[in-house]
N, C-alpha and C. Protein backbone atom coordinates (compact mmCIF):
# COMPACT_ATOMS: atom_id res chain seq x y z
N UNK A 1 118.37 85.60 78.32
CA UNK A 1 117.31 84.91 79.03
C UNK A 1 117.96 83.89 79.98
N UNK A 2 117.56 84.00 81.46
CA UNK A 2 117.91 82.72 81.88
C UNK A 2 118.08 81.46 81.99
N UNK A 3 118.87 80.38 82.22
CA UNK A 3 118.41 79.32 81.74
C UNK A 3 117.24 78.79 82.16
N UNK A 4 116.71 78.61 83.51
CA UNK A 4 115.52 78.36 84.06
C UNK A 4 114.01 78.64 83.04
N UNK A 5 114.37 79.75 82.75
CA UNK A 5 112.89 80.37 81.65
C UNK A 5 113.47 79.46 80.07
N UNK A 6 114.66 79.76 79.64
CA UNK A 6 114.73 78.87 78.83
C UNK A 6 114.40 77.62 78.37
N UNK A 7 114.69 76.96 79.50
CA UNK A 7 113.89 75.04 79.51
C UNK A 7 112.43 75.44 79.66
N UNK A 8 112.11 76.21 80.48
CA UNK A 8 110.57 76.38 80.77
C UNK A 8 110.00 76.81 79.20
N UNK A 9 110.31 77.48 78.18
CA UNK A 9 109.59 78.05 77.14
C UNK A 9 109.68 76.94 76.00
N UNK A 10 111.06 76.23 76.57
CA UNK A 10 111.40 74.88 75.37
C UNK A 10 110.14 74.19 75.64
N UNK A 11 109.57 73.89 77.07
CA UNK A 11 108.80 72.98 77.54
C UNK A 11 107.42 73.15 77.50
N UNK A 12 106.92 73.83 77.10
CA UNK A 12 105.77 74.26 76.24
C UNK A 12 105.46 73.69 75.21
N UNK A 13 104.22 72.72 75.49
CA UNK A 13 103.58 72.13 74.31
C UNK A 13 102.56 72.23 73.95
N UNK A 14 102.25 72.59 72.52
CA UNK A 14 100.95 73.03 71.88
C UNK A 14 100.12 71.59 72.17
N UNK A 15 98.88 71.64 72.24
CA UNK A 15 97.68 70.55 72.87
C UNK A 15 96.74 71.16 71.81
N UNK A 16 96.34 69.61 71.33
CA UNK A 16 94.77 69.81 70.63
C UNK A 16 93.68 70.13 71.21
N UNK A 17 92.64 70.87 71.59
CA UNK A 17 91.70 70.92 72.35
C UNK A 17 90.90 69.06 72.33
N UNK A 18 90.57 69.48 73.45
CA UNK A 18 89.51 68.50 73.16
C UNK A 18 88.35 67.91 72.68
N UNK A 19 88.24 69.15 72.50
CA UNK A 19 86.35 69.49 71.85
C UNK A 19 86.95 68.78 70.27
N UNK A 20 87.80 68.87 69.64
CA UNK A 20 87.97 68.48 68.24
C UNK A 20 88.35 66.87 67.95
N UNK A 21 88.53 66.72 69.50
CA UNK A 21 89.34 65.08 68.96
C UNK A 21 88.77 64.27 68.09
N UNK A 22 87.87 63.59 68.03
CA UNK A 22 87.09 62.57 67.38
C UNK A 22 86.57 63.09 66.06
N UNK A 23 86.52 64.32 65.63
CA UNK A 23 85.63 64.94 64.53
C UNK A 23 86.27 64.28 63.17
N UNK A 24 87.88 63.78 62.94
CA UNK A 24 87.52 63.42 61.87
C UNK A 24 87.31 61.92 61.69
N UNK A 25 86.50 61.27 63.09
CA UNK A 25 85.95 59.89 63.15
C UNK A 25 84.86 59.36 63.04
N UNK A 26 84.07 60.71 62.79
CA UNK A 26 82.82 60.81 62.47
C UNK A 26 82.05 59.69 63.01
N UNK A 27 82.18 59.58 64.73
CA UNK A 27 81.37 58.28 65.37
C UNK A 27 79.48 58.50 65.28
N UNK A 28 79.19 57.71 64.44
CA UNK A 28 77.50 57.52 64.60
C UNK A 28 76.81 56.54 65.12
N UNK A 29 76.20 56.71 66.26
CA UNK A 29 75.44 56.04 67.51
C UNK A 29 74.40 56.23 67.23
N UNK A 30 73.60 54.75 66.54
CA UNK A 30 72.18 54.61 66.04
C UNK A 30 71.54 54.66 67.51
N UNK A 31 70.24 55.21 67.59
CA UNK A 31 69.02 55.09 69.01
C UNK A 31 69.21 54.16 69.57
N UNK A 32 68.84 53.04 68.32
CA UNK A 32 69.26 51.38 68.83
C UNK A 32 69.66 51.29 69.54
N UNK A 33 71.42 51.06 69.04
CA UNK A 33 72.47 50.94 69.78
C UNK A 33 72.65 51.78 71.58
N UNK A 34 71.84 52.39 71.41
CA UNK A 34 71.92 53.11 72.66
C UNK A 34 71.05 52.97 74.04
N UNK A 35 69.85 52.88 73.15
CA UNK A 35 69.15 51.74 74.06
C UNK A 35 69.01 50.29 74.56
N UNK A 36 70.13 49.53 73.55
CA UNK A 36 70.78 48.36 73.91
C UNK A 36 71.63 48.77 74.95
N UNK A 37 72.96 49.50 75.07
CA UNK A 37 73.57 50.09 75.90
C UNK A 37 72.95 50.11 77.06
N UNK A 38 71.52 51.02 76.92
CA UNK A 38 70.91 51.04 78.45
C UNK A 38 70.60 50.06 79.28
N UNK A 39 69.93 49.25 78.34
CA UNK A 39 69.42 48.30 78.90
C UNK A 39 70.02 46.95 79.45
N UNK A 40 71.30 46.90 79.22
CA UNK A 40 72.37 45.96 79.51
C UNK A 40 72.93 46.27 80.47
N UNK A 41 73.15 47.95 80.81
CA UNK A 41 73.62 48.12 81.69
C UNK A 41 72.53 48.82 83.03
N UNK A 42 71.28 48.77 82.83
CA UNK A 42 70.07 48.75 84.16
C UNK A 42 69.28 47.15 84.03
N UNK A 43 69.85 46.37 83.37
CA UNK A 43 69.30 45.36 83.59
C UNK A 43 69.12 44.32 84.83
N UNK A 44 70.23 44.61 85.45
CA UNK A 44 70.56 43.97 87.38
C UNK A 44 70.18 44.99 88.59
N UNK A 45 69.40 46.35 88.36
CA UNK A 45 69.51 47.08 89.52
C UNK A 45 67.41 46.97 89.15
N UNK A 46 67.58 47.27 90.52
CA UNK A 46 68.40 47.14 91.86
C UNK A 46 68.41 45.49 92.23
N UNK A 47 69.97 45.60 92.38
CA UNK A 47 70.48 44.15 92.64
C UNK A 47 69.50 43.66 94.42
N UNK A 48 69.52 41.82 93.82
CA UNK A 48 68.30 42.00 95.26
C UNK A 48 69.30 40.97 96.06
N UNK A 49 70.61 41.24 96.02
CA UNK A 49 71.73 40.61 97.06
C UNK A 49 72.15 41.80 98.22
N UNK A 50 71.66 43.08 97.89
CA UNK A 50 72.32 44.10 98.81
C UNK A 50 70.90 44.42 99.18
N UNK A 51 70.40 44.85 100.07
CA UNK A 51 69.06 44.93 100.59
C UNK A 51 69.35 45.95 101.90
């Protein structure tokens, strides 16, 4: 094998998907919490300094 393909096959790294990352963090986002979220963050629009 050449060396070129050689470093290239060394250089191959297995990757976790992404779809799995967090699963064993089991994040739970009460409604609440989410509509606090919203509302903190649409609470200034439409801003009445840009017109």
């Amino acid at each position: 094998m050449p060396e070129i393909e050689q470093s290239l096959a060394e250089a191959r790294k297995v990757y976790k998907p992404l779809r799995g990352l967090w699963k064993d963090l089991r994040p739970s986002i009460s409604a609440a919490e989410i509509d606090a979220a919203r509302k903190e963050m649409w609470q200034d629009f439409p801003r009445e300094d840009i017109s």
